[in-house]
Each structure stands twice: as structure tokens, then as C-alpha cells.
C-alpha atoms as a PDB file:
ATOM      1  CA  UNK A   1      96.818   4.701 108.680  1.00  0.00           C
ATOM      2  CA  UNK A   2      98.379   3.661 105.452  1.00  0.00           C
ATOM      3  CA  UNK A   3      96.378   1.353 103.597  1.00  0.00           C
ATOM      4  CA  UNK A   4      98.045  -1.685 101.635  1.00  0.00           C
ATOM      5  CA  UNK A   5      96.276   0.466  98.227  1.00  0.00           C
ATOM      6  CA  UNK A   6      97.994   3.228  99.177  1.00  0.00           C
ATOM      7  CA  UNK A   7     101.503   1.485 100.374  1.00  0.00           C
ATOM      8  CA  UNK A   8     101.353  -0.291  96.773  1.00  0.00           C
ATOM      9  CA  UNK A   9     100.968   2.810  94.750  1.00  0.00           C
ATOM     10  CA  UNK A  10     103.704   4.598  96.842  1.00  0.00           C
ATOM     11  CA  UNK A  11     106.502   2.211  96.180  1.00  0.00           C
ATOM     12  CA  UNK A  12     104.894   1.981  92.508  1.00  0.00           C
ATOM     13  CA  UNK A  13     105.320   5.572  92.117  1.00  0.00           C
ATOM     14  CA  UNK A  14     108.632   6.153  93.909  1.00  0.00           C
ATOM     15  CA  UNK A  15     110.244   3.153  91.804  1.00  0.00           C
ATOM     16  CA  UNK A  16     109.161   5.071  88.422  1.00  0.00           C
ATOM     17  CA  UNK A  17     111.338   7.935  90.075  1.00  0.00           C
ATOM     18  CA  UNK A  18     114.052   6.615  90.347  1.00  0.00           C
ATOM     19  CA  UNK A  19     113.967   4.972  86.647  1.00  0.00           C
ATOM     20  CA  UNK A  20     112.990   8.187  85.321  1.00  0.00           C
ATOM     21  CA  UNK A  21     116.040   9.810  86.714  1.00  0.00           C
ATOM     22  CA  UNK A  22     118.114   7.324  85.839  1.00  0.00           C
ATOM     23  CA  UNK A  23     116.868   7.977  82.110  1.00  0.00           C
ATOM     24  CA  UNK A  24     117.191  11.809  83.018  1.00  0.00           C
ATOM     25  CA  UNK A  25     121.441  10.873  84.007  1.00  0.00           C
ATOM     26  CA  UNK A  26     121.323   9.122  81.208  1.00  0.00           C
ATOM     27  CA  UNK A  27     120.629  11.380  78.311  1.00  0.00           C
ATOM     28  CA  UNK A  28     122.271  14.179  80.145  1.00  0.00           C
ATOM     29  CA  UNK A  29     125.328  12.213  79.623  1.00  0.00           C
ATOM     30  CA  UNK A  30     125.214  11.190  76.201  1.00  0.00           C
ATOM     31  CA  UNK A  31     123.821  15.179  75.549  1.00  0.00           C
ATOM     32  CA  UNK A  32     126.714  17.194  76.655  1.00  0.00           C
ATOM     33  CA  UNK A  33     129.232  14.518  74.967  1.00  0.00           C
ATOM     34  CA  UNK A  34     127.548  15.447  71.618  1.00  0.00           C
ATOM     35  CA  UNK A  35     128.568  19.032  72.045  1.00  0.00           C
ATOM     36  CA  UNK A  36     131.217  20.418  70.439  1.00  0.00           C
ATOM     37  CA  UNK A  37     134.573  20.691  72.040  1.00  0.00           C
ATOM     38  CA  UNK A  38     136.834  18.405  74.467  1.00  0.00           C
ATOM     39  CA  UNK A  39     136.537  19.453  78.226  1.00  0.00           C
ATOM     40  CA  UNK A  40     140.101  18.222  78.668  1.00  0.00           C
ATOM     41  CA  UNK A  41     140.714  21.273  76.644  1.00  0.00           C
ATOM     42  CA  UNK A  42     138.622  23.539  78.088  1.00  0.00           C
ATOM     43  CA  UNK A  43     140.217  22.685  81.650  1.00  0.00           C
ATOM     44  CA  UNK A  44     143.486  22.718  80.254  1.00  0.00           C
ATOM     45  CA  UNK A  45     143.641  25.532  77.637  1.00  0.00           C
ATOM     46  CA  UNK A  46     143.645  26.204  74.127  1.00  0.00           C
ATOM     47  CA  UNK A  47     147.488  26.517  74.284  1.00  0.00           C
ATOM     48  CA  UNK A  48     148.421  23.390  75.988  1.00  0.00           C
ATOM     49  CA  UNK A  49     150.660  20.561  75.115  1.00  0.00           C
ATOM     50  CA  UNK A  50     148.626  17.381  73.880  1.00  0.00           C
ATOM     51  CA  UNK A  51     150.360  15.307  76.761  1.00  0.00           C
ATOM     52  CA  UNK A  52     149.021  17.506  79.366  1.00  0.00           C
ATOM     53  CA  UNK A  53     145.808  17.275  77.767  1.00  0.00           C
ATOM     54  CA  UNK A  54     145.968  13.329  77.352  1.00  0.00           C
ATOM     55  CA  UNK A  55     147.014  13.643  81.331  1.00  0.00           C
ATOM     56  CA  UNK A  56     144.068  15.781  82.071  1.00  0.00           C
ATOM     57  CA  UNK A  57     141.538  13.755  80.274  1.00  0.00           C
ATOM     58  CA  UNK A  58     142.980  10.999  82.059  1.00  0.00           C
ATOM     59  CA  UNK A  59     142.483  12.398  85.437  1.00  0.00           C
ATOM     60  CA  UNK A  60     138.782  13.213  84.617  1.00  0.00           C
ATOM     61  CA  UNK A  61     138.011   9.566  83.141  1.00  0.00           C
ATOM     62  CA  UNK A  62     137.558  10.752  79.535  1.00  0.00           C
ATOM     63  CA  UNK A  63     139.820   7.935  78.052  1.00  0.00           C
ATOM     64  CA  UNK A  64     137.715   5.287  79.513  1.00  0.00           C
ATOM     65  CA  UNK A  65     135.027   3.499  78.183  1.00  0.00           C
ATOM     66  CA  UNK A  66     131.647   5.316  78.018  1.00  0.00           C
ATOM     67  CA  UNK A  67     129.523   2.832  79.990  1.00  0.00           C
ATOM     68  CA  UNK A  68     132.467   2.931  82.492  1.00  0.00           C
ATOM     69  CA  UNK A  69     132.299   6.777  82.579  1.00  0.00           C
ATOM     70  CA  UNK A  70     128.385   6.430  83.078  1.00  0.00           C
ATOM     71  CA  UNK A  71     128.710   4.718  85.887  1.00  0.00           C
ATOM     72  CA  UNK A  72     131.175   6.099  87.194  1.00  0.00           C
ATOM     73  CA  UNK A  73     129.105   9.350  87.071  1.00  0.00           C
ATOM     74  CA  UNK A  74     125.945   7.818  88.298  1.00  0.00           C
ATOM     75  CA  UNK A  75     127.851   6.614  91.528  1.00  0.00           C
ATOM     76  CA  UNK A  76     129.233   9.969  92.237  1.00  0.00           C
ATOM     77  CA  UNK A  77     125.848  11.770  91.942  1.00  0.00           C
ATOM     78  CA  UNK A  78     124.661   9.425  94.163  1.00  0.00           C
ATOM     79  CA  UNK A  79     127.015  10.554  96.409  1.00  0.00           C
ATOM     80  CA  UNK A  80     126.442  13.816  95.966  1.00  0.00           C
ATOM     81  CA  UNK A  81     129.703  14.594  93.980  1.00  0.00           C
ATOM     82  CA  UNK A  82     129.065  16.293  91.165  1.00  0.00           C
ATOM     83  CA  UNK A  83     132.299  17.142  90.319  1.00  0.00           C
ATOM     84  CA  UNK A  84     134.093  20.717  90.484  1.00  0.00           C
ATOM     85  CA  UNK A  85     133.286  23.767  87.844  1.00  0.00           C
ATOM     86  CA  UNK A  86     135.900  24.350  85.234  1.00  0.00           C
ATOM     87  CA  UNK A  87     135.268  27.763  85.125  1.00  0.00           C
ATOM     88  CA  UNK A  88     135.781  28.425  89.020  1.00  0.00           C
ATOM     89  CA  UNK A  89     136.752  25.212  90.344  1.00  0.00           C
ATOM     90  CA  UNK A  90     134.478  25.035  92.700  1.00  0.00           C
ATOM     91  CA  UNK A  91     132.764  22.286  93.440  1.00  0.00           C
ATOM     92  CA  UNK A  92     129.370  22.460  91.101  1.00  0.00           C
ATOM     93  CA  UNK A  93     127.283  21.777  94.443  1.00  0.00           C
ATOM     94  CA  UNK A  94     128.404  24.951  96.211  1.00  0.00           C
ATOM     95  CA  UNK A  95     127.555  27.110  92.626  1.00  0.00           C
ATOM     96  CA  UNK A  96     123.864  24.989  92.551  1.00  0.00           C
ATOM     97  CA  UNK A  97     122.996  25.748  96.507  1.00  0.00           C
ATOM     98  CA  UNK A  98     123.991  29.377  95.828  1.00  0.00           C
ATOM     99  CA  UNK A  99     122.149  29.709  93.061  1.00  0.00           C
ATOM    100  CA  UNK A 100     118.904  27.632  94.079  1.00  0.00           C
ATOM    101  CA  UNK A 101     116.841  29.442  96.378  1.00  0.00           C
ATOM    102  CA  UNK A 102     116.480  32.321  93.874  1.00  0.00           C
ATOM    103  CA  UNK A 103     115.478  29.827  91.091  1.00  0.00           C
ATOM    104  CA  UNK A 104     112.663  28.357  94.196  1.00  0.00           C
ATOM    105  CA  UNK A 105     112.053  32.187  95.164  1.00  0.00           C
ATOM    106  CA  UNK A 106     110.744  33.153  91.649  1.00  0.00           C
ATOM    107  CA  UNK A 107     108.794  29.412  90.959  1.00  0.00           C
ATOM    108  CA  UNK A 108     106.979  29.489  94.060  1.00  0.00           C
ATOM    109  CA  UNK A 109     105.763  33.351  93.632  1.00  0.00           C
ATOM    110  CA  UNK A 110     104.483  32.363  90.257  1.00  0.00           C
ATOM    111  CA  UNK A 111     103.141  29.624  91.195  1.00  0.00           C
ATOM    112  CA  UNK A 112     101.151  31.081  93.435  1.00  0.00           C
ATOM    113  CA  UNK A 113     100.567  34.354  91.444  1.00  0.00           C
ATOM    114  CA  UNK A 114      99.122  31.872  88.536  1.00  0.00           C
ATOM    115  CA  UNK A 115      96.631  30.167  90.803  1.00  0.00           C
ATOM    116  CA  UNK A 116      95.288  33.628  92.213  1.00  0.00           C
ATOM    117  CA  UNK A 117      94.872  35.010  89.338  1.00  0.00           C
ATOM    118  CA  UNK A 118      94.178  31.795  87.467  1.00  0.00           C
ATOM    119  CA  UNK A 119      91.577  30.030  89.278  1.00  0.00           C
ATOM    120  CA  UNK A 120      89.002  33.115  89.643  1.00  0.00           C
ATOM    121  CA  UNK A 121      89.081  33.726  85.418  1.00  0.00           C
ATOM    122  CA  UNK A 122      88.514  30.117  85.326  1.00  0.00           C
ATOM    123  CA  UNK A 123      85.707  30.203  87.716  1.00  0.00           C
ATOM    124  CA  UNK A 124      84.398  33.132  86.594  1.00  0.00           C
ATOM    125  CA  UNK A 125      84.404  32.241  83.185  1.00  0.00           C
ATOM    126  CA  UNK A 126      82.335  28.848  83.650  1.00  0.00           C
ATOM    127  CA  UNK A 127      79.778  30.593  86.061  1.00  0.00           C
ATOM    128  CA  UNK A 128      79.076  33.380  83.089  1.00  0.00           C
ATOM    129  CA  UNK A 129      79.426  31.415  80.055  1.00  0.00           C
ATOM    130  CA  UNK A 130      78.701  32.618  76.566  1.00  0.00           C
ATOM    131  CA  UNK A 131      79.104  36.541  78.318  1.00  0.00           C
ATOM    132  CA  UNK A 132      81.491  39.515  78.159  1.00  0.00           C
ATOM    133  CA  UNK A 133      83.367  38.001  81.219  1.00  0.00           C
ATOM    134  CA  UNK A 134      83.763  34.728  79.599  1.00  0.00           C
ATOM    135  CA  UNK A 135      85.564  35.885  76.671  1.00  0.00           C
ATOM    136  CA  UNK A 136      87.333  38.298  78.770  1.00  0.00           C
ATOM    137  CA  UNK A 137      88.572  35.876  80.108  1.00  0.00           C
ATOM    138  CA  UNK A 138      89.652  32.935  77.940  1.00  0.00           C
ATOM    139  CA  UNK A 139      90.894  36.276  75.767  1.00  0.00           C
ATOM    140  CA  UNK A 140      93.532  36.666  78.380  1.00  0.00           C
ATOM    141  CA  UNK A 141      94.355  32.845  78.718  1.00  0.00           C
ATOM    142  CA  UNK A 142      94.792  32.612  75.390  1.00  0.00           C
ATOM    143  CA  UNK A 143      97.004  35.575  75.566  1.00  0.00           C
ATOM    144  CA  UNK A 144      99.034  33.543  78.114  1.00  0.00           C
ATOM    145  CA  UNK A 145      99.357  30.899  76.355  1.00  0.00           C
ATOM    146  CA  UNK A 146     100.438  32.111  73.016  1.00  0.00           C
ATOM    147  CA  UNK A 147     102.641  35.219  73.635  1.00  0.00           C
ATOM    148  CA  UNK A 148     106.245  33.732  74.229  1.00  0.00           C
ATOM    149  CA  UNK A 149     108.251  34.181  77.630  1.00  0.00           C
ATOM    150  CA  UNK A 150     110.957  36.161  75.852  1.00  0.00           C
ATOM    151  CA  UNK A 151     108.909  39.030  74.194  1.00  0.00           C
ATOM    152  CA  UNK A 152     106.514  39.339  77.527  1.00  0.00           C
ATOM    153  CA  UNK A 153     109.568  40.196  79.545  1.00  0.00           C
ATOM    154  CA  UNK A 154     110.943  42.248  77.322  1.00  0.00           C
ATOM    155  CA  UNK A 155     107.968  44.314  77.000  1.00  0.00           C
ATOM    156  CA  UNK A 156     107.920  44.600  80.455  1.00  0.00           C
ATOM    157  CA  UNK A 157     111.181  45.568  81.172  1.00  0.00           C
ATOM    158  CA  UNK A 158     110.682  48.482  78.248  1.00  0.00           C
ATOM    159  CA  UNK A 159     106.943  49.500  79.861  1.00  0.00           C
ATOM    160  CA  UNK A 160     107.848  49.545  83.479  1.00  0.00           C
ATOM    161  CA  UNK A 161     111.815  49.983  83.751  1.00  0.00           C
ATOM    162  CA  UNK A 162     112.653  51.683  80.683  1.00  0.00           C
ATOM    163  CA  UNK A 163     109.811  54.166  80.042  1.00  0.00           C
ATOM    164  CA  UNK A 164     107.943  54.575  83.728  1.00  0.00           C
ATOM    165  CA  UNK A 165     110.565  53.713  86.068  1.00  0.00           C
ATOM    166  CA  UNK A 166     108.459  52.199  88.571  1.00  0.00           C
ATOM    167  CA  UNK A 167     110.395  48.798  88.696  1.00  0.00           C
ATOM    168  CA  UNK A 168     113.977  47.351  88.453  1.00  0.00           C
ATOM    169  CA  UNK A 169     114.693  45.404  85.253  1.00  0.00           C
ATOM    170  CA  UNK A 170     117.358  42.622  85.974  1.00  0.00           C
ATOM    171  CA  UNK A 171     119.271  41.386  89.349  1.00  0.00           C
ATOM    172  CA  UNK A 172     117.638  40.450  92.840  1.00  0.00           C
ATOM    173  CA  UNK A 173     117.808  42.904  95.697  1.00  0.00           C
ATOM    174  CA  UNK A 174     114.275  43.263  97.385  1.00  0.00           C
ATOM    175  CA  UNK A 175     111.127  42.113  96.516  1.00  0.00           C
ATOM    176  CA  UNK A 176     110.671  44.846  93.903  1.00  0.00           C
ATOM    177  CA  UNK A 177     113.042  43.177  91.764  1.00  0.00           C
ATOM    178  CA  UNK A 178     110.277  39.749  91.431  1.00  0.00           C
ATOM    179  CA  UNK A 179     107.536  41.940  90.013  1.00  0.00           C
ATOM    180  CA  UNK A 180     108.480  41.727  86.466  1.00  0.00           C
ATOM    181  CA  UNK A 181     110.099  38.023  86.327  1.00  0.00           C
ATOM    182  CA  UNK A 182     106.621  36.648  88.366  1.00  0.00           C
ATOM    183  CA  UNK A 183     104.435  38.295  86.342  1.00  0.00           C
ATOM    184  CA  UNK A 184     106.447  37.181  83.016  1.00  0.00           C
ATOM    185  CA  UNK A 185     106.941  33.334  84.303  1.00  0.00           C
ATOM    186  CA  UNK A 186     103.249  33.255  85.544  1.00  0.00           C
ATOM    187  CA  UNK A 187     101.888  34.118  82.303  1.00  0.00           C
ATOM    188  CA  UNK A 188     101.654  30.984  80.990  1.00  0.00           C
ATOM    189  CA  UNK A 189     100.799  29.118  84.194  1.00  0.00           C
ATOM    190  CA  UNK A 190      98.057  31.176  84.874  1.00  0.00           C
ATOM    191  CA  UNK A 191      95.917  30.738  81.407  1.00  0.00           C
ATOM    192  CA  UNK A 192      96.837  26.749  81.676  1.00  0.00           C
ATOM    193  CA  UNK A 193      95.274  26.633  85.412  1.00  0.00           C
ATOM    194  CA  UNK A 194      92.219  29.276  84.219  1.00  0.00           C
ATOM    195  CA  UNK A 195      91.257  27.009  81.183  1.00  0.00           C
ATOM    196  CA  UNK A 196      91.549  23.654  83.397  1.00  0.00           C
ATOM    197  CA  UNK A 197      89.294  25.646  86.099  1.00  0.00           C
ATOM    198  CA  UNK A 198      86.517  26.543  83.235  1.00  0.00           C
ATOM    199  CA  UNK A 199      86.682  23.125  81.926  1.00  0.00           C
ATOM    200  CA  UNK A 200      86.456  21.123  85.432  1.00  0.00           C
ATOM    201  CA  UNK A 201      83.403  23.696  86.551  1.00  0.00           C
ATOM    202  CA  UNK A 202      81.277  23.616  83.637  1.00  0.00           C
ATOM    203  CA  UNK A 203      81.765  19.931  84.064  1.00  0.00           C
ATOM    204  CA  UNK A 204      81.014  19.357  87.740  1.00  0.00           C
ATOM    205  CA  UNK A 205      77.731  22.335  87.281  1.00  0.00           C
ATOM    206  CA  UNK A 206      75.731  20.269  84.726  1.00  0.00           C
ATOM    207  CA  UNK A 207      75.982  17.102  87.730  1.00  0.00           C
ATOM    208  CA  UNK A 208      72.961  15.693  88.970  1.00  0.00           C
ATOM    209  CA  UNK A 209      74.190  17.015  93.129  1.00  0.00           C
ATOM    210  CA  UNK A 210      75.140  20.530  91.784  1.00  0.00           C
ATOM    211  CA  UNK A 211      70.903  20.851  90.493  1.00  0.00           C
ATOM    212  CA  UNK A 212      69.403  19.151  93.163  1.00  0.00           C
ATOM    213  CA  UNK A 213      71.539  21.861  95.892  1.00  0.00           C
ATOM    214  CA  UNK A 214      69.775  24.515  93.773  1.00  0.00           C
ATOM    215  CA  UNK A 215      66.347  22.487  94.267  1.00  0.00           C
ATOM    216  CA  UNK A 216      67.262  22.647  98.103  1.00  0.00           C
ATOM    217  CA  UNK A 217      67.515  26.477  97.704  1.00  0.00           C
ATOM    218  CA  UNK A 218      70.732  26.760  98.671  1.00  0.00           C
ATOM    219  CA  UNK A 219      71.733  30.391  97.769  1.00  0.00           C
ATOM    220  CA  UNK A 220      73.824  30.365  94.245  1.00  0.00           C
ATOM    221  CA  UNK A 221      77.348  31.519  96.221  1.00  0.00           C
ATOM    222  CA  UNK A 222      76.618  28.390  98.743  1.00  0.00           C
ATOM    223  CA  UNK A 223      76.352  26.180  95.348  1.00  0.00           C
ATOM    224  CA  UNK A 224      79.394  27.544  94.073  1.00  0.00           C
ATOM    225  CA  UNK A 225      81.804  27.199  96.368  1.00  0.00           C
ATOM    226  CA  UNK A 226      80.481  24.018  98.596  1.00  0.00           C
ATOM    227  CA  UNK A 227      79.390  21.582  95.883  1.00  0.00           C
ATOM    228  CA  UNK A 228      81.052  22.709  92.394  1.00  0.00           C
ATOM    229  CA  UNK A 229      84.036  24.986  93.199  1.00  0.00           C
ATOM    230  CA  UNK A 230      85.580  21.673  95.915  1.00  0.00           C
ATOM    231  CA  UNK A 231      84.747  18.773  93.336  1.00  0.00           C
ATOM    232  CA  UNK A 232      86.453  21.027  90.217  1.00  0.00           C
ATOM    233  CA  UNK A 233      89.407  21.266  91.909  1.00  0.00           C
ATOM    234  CA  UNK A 234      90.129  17.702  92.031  1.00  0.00           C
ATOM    235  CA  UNK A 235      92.040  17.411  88.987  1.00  0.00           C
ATOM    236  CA  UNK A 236      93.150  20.905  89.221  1.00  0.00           C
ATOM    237  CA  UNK A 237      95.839  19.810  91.990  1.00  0.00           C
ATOM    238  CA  UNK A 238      97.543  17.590  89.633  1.00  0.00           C
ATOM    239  CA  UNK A 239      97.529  20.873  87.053  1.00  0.00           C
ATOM    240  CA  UNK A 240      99.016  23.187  89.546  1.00  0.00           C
ATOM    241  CA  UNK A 241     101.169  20.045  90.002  1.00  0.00           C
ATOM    242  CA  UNK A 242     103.105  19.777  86.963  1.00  0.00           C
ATOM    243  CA  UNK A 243     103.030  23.975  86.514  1.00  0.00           C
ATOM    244  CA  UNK A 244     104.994  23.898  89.176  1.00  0.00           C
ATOM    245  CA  UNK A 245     107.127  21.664  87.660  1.00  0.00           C
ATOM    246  CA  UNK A 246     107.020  23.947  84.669  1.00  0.00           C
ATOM    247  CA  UNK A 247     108.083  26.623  86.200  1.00  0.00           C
ATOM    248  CA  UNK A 248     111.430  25.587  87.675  1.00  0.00           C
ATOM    249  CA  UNK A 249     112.192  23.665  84.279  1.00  0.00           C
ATOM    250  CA  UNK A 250     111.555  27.284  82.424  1.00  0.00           C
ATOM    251  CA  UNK A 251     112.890  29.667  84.242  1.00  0.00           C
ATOM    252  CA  UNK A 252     115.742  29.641  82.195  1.00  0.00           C
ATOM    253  CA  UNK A 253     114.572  32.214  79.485  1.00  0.00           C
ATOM    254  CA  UNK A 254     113.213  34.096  82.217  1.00  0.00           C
ATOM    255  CA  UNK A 255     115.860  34.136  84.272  1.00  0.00           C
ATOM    256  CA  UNK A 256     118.062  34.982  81.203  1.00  0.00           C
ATOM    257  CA  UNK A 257     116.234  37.862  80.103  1.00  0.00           C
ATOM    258  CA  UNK A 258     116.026  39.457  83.633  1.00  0.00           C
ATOM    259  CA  UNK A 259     119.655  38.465  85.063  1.00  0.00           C
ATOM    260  CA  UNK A 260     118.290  36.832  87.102  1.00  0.00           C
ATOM    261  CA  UNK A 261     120.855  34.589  89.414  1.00  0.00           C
ATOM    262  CA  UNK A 262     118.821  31.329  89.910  1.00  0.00           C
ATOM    263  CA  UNK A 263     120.004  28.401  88.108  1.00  0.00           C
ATOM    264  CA  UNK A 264     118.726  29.077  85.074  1.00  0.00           C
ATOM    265  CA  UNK A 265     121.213  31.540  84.363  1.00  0.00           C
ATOM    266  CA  UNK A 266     123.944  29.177  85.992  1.00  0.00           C
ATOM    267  CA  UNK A 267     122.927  26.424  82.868  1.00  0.00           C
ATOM    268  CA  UNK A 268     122.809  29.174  80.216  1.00  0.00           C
ATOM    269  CA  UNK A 269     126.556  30.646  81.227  1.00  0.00           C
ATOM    270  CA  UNK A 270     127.588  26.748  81.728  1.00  0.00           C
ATOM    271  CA  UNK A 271     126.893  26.504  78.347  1.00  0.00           C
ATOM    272  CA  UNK A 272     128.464  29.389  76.936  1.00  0.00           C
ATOM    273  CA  UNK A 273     131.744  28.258  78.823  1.00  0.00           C
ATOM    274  CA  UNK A 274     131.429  24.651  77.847  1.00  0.00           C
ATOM    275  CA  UNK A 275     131.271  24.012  81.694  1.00  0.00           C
ATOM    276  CA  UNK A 276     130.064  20.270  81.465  1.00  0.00           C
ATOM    277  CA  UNK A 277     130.395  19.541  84.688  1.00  0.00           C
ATOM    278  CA  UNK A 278     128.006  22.462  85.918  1.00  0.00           C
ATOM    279  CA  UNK A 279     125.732  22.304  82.764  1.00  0.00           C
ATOM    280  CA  UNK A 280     125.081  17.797  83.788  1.00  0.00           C
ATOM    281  CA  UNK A 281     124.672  18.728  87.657  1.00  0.00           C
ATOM    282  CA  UNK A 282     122.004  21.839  86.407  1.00  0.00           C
ATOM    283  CA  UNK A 283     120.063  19.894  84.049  1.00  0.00           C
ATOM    284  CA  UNK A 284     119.974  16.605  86.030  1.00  0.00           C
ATOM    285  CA  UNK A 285     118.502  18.972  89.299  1.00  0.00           C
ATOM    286  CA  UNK A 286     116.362  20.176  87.568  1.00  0.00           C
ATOM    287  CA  UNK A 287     114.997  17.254  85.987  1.00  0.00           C
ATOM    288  CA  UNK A 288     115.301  15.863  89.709  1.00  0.00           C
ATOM    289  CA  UNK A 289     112.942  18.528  91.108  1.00  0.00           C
ATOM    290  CA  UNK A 290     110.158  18.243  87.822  1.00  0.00           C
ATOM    291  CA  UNK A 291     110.291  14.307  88.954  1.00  0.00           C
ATOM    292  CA  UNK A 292     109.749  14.872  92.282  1.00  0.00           C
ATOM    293  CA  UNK A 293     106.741  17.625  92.434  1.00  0.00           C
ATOM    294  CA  UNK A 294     105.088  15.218  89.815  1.00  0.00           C
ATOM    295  CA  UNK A 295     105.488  12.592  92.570  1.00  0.00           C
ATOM    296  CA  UNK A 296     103.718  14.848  95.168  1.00  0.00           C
ATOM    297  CA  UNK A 297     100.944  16.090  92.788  1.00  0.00           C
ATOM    298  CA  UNK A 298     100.313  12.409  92.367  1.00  0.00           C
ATOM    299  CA  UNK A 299      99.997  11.493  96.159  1.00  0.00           C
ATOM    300  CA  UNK A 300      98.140  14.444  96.434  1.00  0.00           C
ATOM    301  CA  UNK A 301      95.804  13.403  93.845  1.00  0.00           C
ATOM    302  CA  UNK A 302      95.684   9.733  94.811  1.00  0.00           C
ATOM    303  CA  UNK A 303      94.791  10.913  98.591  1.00  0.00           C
ATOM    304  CA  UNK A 304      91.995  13.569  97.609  1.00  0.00           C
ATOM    305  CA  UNK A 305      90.639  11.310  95.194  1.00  0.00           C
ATOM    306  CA  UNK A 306      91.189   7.490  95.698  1.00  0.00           C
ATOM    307  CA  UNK A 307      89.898   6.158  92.802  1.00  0.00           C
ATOM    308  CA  UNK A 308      93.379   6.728  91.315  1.00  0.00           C
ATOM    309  CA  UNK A 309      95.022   4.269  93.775  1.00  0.00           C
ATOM    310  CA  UNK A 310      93.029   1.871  92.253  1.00  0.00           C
ATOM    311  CA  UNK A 311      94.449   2.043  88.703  1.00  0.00           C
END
């Protein structure tokens, strides 16, 4: 049953939402009006007369006020009209639902690549600290951290496509062709959720409860995994969380480096067509879904430890 602490911090939490994307719409609004070049234009052509362009501009709202325009925008989104592409002219929610599951497809296998891998360095590394192992590996989460998204794939692509062969460098067919972009968009994911692991367990081993299990003679695997390893990963959920997050939000230089055709790659050639339309829908989404897996990691959070609820 739903408590009234609970009940409070849900409407709390889902009321921040809904500002935040309204600050999201927002900027995305005033953004793609600073860019260079009139979409009337663009729609219209470079070689069109200036009263087909005032009619065009017309049409799409562009001679009205901007706070009129806003709002006009923020109604149709809510709608779920987010207008048609002026590239295709298609509507931009057919181009986003194409393009989506491959953008969720490579997030999710990261995602879960990065806590495999990341959670047993971290773990590993706070159980032998000050050894071999430990600087093994905070070397490679350090690594993760500092080598950018661009050059990793790259190097990839050369090491494994280029030179070896073994694995497909750009387009999605099969699983074969995830390899490379899950191993470059993990990267980073994985050292952030290893360092949080070896920070959380070398906290939760020097406890009073972790010692006196030892006292009990409980065998040093038992200690591990019952007492430290479940308390760590406490504030590890809201980590994985907002990598999650991460990992939709950045796909975009991934995505762009392995042709990959997720929505990522939709934004970047958006943007290269001055397609505003498609490039306010893409960024808005994805702001959308970073908003809303923060709002899960948080319930999460709040229901595994309720001490948050009380805040």
C-alpha cells in the first residue's frame, strides 16, 4: 500500500517533470531559432519568390509573435504533433518511431554491458585495495573515463573491421553489428559505475555490521555478498540511473561514427539539413526520456531506501 510519504514525494517528483520539460521545450525553441537560416526558406527553396516565402512562413506561424509560436508549439507536442520533416515531409513522429528502437537497442546493451563489467572491477577493487587488482582496475576506469567516445570507436572500427575483419563497422543487421557501438558507448558508463561500486564498498566494509558478521564467522564470500555487496548498491541504483540516461542523451557521437540509424543520427542529419522541425521533436525526446529514467531511478531509490522520502 502506498503510504501518504510516498504519495507526497510521487506527485512532488512527477510535478518537477513536467516543469523540467517544459524548460527542456523551452530552450529547444529559442535554440534552433538562433541558428542560422529561415526554415520558410529551407521548405520553400533557395530560388523562390519572397511572396511565396512570406506565404510559407505564414502557413508555419513564423510571422507571429514568439510567445504565440511557443505556445502554439507546446500545445501541439502535447498532442503529439510534432509537425512534418522538411526534408521528407513526413510527419517527424513516423521518422522518431522508426528510428527509436535502435537508439533503445544500443542504450540498453550498454547499459547492461557497463554494469557487468562495471560492478565486479568496482567490487573487486574495494575487496583488494592497495593491490595489483586494484590499480588494474581503477587503471581501466580511468581509461573509461578519459579516452573520448569518438577516438574509442574509431580505434575499434580500424582494430576489428579494418585490420582483423572479425566485426562489421557501421549499419545494423544482426547482433554482430552492436559489438563495436556497445563496447564504445559502455566505456564510459562502465568506469563511472566501477568507481561508485569501490567507493560505496570500501564505505559499507569499515561498518560496525560488516565486522561483527566476520566475528560471527561467517565465511568472507557470505560477508561479501549478504551484508556489504546489498547495502553498496543502494546508491548505485540511482548511478546506473542517470547512466542510463547518459546513454540515450550520447549516443549521438556514437551513433555518428558507426552509422548507426537510431536517433542520434536522425538529430545530426536534421542539423545538417536545417530540418527544425525534426531536430526540436529529437532533442525534446530525448530530453523527455533523460527526465523520465531520472524519475524511475528516484522511485527506485526512494523505495529501496526510504530515508529519501523523507527529505
Amino acid at each position: 500500500m502506498m503510504t501518504s510519504s510516498t504519495a507526497g514525494y510521487l506527485v512532488q517528483r512527477i510535478a518537477r517533470l513536467g516543469l523540467l520539460l517544459l524548460m527542456v521545450a523551452f530552450v529547444v525553441f529559442v535554440a534552433i531559432r538562433l541558428v542560422p537560416g529561415d526554415p520558410a526558406v529551407v521548405l520553400a527553396g533557395v530560388d523562390a519568390r519572397p511572396e511565396d516565402v512570406e506565404l510559407i512562413r505564414h502557413e508555419m506561424g513564423l510571422d507571429r509573435p514568439a510567445l504565440i509560436q511557443f505556445g502554439l508549439f507546446v500545445g501541439r507536442v502535447v498532442q503529439g504533433d510534432f509537425g512534418k520533416s522538411l526534408r521528407s515531409h513526413r510527419p517527424v513522429i513516423d521518422d522518431l518511431a522508426k528510428r527509436l528502437p535502435a537508439s533503445f537497442w544500443l542504450a540498453t546493451a550498454s547499459l547492461v554491458v557497463a554494469v557487468l563489467v562495471g560492478m565486479p572491477l568496482g567490487v573487486v577493487a574495494a575487496i583488494r585495495r592497495g593491490t595489483a587488482l586494484d590499480f588494474i582496475s581503477m587503471a581501466l576506469s580511468v581509461s573509461g573515463v578519459c579516452m573520448p567516445t569518438f577516438w574509442l570507436g574509431l580505434l575499434l572500427i580500424t582494430l576489428f573491421s579494418a585490420r582483423l575483419g572479425w566485426l562489421p563497422s557501421s549499419g545494423w543487421e544482426g547482433a554482430r553489428y552492436l559489438v563495436l557501438p556497445v563496447i564504445t558507448l559502455a566505456a564510459y558508463s562502465m568506469a563511472n559505475i566501477a568507481r561508485t561500486v569501490r567507493s560505496c564498498m570500501l564505505d559499507v566494509l569499515r561498518q560496525d555490521y560488516v565486522r561483527t558478521a566476520r566475528a560471527k564467522g561467517l565465511v568472507e564470500r557470505a560477508v561479501i555478498v549478504r551484508h556489504a555487496l546489498r547495502n553498496a548498491l543502494v546508491p548505485v541504483i540511482a548511478v546506473i540511473g542517470l547512466q542510463y540516461g547518459y546513454l540515450l542523451g550520447s549516443s549521438v557521437v556514437t551513433e555518428t561514427v558507426f552509422a548507426w540509424p537510431g536517433i542520434g543520427l536522425l538529430l545530426i542529419d536534421a542539423i545538417k539539413n536545417r530540418d527544425y522541425p525534426v531536430v526540436q521533436a529529437t532533442v525534446l525526446l530525448i530530453g523527455a526520456l533523460f527526465a523520465v529514467i531520472n524519475l524511475a531511478s528516484d522511485f527506485a531509490y526512494a523505495w529501496v531506501d526510504p530515508r529519501i522520502r523523507k527529505r
